[in-house]
Protein backbone atom coordinates (compact mmCIF):
# COMPACT_ATOMS: atom_id res chain seq x y z
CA UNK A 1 42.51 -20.80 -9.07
CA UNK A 2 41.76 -22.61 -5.60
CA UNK A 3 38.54 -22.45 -4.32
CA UNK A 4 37.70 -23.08 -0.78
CA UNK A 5 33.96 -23.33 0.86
CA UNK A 6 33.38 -21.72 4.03
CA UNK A 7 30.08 -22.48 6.20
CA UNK A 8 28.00 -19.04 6.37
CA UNK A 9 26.38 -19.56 9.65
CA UNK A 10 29.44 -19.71 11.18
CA UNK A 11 31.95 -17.56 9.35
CA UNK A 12 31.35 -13.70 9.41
CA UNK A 13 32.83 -13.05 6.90
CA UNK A 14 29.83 -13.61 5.42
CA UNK A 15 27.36 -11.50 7.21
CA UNK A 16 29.26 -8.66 6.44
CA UNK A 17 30.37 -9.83 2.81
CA UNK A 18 26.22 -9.66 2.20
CA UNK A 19 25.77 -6.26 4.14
CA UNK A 20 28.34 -4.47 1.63
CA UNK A 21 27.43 -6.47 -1.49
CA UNK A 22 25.14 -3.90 -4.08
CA UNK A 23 23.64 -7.10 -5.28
CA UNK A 24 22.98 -9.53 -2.35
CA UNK A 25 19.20 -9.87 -1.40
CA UNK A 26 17.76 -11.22 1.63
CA UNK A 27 17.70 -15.03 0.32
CA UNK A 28 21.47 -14.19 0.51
CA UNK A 29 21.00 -13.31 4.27
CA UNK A 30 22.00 -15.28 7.29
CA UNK A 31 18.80 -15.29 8.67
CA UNK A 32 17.29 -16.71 5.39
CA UNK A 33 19.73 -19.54 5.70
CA UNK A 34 18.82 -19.89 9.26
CA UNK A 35 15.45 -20.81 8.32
CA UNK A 36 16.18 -22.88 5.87
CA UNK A 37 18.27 -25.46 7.98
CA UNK A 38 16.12 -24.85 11.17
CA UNK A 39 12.99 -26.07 9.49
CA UNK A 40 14.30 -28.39 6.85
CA UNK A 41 17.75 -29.02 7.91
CA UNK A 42 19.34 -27.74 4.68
CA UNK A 43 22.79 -26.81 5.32
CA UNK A 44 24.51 -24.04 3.74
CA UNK A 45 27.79 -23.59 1.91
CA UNK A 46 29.03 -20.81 0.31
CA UNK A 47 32.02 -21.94 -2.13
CA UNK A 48 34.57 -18.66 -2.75
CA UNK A 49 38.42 -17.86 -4.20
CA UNK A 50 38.79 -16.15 -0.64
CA UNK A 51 41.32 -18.05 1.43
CA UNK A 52 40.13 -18.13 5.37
CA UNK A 53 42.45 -15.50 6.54
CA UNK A 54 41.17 -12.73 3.46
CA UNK A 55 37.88 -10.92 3.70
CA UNK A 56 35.53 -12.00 1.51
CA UNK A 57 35.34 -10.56 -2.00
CA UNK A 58 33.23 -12.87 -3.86
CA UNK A 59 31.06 -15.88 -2.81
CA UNK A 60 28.38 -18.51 -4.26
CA UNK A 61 25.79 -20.00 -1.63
CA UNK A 62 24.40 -23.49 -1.89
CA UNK A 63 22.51 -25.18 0.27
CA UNK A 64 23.15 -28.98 0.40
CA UNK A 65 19.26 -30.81 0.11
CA UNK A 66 19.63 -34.41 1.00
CA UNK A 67 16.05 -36.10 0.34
CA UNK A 68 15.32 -40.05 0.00
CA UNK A 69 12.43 -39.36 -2.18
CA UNK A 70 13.53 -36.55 -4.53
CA UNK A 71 17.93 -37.34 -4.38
CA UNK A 72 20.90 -35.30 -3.00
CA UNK A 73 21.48 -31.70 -4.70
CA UNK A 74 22.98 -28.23 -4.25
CA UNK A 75 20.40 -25.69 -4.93
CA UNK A 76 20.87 -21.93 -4.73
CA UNK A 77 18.74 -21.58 -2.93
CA UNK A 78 15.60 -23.32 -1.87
CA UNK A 79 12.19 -21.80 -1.85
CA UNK A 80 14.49 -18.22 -2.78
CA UNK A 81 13.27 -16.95 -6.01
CA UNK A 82 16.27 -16.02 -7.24
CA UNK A 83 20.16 -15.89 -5.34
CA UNK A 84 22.04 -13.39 -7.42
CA UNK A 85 25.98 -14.95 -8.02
CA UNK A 86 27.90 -12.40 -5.64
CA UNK A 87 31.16 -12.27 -8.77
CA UNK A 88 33.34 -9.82 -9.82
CA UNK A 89 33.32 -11.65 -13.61
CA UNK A 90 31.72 -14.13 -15.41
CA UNK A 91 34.95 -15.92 -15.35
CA UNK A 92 34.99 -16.19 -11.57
CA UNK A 93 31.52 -17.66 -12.12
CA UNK A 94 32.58 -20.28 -14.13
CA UNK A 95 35.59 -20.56 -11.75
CA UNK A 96 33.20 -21.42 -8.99
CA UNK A 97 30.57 -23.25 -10.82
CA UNK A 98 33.44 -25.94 -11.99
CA UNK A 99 33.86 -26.70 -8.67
CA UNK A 100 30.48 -27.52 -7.51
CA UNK A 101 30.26 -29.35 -10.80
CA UNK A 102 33.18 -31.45 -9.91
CA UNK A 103 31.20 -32.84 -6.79
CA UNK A 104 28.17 -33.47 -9.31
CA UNK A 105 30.39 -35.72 -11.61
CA UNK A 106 32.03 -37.35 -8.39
CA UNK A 107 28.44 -38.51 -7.66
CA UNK A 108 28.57 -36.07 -4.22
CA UNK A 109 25.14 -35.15 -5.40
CA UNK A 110 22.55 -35.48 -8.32
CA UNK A 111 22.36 -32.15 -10.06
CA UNK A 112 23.71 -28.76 -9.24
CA UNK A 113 21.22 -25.26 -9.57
CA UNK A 114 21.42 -21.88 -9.52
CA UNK A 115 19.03 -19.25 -9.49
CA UNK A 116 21.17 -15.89 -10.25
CA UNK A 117 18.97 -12.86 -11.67
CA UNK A 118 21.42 -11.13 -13.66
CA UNK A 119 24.12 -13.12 -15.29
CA UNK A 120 24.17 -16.42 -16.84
CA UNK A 121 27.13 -19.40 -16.66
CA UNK A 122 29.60 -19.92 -19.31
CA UNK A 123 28.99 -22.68 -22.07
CA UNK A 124 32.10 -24.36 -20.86
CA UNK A 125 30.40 -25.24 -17.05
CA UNK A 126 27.69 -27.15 -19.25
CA UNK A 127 25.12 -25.36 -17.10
CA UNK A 128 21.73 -25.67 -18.94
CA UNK A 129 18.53 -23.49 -18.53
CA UNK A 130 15.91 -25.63 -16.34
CA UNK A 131 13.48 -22.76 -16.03
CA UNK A 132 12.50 -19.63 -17.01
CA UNK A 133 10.10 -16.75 -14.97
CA UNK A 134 9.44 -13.32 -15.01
CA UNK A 135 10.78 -11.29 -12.07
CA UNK A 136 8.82 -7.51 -10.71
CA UNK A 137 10.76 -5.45 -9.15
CA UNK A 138 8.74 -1.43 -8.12
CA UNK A 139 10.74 1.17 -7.81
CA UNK A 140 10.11 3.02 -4.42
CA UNK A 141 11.99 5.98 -4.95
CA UNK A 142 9.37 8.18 -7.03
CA UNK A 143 7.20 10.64 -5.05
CA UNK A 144 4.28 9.16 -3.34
CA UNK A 145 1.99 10.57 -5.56
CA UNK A 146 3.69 9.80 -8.53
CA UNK A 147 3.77 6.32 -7.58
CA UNK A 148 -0.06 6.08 -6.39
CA UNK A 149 -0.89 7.74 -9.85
CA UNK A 150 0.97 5.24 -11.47
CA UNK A 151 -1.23 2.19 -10.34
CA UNK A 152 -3.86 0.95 -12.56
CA UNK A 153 -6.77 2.83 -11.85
CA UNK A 154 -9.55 0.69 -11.96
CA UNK A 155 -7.90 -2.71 -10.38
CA UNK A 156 -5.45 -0.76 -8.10
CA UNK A 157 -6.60 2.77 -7.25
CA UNK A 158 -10.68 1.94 -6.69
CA UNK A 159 -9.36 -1.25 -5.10
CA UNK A 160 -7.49 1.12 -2.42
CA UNK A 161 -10.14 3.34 -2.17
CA UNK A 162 -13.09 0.63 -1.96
CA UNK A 163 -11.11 -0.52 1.15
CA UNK A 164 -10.72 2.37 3.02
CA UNK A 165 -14.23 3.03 2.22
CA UNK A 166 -15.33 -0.51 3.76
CA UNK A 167 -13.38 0.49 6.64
CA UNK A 168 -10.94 -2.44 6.63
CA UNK A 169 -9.15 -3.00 9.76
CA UNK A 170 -5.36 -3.36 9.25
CA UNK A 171 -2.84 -4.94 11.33
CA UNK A 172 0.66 -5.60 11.31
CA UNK A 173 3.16 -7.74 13.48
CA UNK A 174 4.56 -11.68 14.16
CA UNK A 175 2.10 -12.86 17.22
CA UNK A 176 1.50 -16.11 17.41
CA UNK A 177 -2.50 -15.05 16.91
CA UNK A 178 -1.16 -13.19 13.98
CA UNK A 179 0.53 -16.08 12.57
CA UNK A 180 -2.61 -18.07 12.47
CA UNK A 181 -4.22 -15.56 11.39
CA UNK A 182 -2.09 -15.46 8.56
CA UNK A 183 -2.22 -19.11 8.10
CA UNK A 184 -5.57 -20.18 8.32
CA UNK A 185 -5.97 -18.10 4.87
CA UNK A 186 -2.93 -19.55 3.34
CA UNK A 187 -4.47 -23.03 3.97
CA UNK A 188 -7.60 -21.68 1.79
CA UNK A 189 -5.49 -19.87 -0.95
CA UNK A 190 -2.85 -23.09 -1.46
CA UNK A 191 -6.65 -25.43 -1.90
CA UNK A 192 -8.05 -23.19 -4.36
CA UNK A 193 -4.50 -23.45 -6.39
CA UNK A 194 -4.68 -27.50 -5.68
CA UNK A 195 -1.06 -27.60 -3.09
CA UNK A 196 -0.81 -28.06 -0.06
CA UNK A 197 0.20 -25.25 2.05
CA UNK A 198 3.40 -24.96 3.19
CA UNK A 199 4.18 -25.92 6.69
CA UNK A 200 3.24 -24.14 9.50
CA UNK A 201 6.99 -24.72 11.17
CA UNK A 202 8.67 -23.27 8.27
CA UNK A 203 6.79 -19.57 9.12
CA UNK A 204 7.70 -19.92 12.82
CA UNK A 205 11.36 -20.62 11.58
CA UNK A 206 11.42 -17.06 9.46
CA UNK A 207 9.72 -15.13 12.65
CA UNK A 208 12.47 -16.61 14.82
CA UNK A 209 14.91 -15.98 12.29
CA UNK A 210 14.29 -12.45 10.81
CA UNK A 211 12.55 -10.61 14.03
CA UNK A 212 11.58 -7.37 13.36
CA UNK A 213 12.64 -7.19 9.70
CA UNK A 214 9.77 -9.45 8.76
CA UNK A 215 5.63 -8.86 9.12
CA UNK A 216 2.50 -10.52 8.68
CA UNK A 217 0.22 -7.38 7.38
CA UNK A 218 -3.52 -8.26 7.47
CA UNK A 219 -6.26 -6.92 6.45
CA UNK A 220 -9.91 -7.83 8.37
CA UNK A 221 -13.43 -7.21 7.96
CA UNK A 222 -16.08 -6.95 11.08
CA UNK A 223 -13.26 -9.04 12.69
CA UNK A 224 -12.50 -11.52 10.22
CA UNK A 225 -8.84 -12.05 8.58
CA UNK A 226 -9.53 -11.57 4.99
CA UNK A 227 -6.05 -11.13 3.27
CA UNK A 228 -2.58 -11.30 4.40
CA UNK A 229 0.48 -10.49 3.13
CA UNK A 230 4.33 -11.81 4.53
CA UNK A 231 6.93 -9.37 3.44
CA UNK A 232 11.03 -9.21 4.60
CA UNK A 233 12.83 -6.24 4.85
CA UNK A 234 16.62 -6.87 4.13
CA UNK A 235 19.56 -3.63 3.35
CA UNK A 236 16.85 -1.06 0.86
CA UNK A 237 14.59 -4.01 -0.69
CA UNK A 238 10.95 -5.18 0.99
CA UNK A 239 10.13 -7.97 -0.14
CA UNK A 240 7.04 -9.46 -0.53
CA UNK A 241 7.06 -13.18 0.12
CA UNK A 242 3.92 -15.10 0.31
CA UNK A 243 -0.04 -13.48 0.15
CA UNK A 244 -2.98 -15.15 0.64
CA UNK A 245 -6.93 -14.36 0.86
CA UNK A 246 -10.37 -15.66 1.76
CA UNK A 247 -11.93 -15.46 -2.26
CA UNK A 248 -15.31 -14.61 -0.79
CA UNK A 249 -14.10 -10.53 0.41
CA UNK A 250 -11.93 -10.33 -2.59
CA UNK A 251 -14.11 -7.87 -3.67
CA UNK A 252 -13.30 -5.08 -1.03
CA UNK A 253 -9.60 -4.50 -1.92
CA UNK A 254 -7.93 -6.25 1.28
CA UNK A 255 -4.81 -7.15 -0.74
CA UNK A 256 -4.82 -3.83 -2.52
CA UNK A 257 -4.81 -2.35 1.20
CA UNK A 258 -2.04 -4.77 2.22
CA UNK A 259 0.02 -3.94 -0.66
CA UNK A 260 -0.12 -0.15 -0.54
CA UNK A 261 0.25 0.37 3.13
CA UNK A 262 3.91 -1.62 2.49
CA UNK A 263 4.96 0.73 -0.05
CA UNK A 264 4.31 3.85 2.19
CA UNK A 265 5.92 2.22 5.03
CA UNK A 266 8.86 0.90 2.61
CA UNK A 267 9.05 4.84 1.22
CA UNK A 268 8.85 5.94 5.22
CA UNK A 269 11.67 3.95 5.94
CA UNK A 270 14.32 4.74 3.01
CA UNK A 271 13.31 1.91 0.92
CA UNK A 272 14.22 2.41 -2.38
CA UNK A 273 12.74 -1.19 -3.95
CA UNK A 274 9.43 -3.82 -3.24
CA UNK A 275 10.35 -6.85 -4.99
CA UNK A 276 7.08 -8.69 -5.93
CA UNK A 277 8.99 -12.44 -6.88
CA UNK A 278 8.87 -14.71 -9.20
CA UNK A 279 5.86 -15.71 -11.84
CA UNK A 280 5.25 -18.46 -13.88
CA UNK A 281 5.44 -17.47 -17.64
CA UNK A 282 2.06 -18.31 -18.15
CA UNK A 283 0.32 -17.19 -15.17
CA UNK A 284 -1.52 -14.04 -16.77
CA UNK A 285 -3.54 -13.57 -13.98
CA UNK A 286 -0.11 -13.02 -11.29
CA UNK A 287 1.89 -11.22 -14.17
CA UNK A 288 -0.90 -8.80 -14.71
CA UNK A 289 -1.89 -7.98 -11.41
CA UNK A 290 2.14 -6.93 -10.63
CA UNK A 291 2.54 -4.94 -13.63
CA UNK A 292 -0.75 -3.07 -12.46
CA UNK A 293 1.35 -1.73 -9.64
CA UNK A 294 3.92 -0.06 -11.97
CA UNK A 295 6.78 -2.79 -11.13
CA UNK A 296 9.01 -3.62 -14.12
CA UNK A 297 9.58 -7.12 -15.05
CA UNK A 298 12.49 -8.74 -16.19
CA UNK A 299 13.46 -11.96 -16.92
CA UNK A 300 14.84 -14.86 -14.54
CA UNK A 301 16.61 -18.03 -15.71
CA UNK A 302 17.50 -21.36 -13.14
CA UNK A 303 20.52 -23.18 -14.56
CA UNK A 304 21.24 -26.93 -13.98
CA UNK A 305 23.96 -29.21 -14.31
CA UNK A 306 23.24 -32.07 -15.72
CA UNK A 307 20.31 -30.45 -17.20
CA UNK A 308 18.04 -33.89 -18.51
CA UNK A 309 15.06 -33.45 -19.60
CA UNK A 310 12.01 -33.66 -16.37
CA UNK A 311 9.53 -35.94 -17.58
CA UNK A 312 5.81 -34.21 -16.98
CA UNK A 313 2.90 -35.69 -15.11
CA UNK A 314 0.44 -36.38 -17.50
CA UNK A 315 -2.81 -34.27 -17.86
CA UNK A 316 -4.94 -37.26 -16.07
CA UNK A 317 -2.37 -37.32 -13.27
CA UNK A 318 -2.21 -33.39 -12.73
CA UNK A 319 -6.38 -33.77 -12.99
CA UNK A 320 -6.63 -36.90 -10.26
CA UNK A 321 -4.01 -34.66 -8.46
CA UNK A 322 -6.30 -31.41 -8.43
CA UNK A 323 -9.20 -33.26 -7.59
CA UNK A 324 -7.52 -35.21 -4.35
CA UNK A 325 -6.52 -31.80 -2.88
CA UNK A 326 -9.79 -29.42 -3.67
CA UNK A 327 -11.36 -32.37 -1.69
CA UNK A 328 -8.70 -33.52 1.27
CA UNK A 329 -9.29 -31.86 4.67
CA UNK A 330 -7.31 -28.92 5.50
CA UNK A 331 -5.65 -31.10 8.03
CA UNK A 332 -4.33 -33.65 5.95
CA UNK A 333 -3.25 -30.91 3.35
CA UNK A 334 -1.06 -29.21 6.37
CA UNK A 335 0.44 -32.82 6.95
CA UNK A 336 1.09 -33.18 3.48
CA UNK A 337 3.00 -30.01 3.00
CA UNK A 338 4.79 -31.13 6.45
CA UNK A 339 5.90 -34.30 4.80
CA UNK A 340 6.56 -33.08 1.32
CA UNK A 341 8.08 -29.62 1.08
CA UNK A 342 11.83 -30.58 2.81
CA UNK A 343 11.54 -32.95 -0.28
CA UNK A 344 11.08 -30.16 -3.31
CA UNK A 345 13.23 -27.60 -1.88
């Protein structure tokens, strides 16, 4: 079967392939892919049995990361937690997936990985699980009620309730005030987790990209930004993106406030799912808090081709590396996630 690859910021086919498709997400989206060349200058391929002249009836998107430091791959898709495989069959899968694999063993590029939620690549591809994550997803279409009674009631509800008791202000938008808002206390979450914070370009690439589909929501206290949320609204999914907080007002339920005003306006608007993203298996703390909200998890597998082993920094390294960035200057940590993250996509 002949496969052909088709650029998806310039075909639309593809727009409209993704607007019809039950499983395509907004990492799928064109203005996702936007982003992701405008600030990193990834670009995007989407590999498909669809001649040119057919609509589009089945599609896998790439995006092509060339990096002197960390090698040339196709990855589907940076800094996306997952990128469902839009298939008709597992055997189209595979169909695809020999392709791309064909460039690999060509020496095109390094390794080849996808990120689909749902299905998984034939033995035959050689395909190998790199990863493994637990995925929330909360179902929006219960009754408001049903769904507030549903949260846990001490870390959810009283959170909620403390808030609107303390009066929080909340705000919503994309201003460029907003935005630094917004960042300031991502700069002060990413130190307390020892990484640098991701650039500030990259967020000024989504704005400019999504519009009015995406929001900074943040929640203040006597004028003071003490949580924000980022969430992206794409076909009947929110999703929430990145969150971060100043520790110190933790304890009057910003985030709680955050979160819950997106589900009402997500139910408002005829939003049937909030996808909460990605967690690392073993971060209790992240896994917990979603599944306090009521959202179901599920599991989420990357597959990589060749899939070698990836040597691990040793515990003195990961220590020396914890230690540089609690202590570096938030303006040397905002360079360093400048310089670095177009490397890890």
């Amino acid at each position: 079967m002949a496969v052909y690859e088709l650029n998806p910021l310039q075909d639309s086919r593809w727009a409209r392939f993704v607007q019809q498709h039950p499983r395509a997400s907004v990492f799928h989206s064109p203005p996702w892919l936007d982003a992701l060349q405008r600030t990193y200058g990834y670009a995007p391929v989407v590999v498909s049995t669809c001649p040119v002249n057919e609509p589009l009836s089945n599609g896998l998107v790439f995006c092509q990361v060339k990096s002197w430091l960390t090698g040339r791959r196709l990855v589907s898709l940076p800094f996306s937690d997952h990128c469902a495989a839009l298939v008709e069959s597992n055997e189209q899968l595979d169909t695809l997936l020999m392709h791309v694999k064909r460039s690999v063993d060509d020496k095109q590029w390094r390794y080849v990985e996808i990120r689909p939620a749902l299905c998984q690549p034939g033995h035959g591809t050689q395909l190998g699980q790199s990863n493994t994550y637990f995925l929330h997803r909360l179902d929006l279409t219960r009754g408001r009620e049903q769904l507030f009674q549903g949260f846990h009631k001490d870390c959810v509800q009283r959170k909620i309730r403390r808030a609107e008791r303390e009066q929080l202000h909340y705000e919503e938008g994309r201003s460029e005030a907003q935005l630094n808002k917004f960042y300031r206390l991502l700069v002060m979450t990413r130190k307390r987790q020892h990484l640098p914070p991701q650039p500030l370009a990259w967020f000024r690439g989504l704005i400019a990209a999504f519009g009015d589909q995406l929001k900074i929501r943040i929640a203040s206290k006597d004028g003071m930004a003490v949580a924000s949320i980022l969430t992206l609204a794409c076909k009947q999914v929110m999703t929430y993106k990145y969150g971060c907080s100043d520790a110190r007002y933790n304890k009057f339920g910003g985030t709680a406030l955050l979160f819950w005003r997106t589900i009402q306006e997500a139910q408002e608007l005829g939003f049937e799912e909030l996808d909460m993203g990605r967690s690392d298996l073993d971060n209790t703390g992240l896994v917990v808090f979603k599944e306090h909200w009521g959202a179901t998890r599920s599991m989420l597998s990357y597959w990589r081709y060749p899939n070698r082993h990836q040597l691990s920094p040793n515990a003195w390294g990961v220590r020396l590396a914890k230690q540089l960035v609690s202590a570096a200057p938030d303006l040397s940590l905002e360079a360093a996630g400048s310089l670095l993250y177009r490397h890890i996509g």
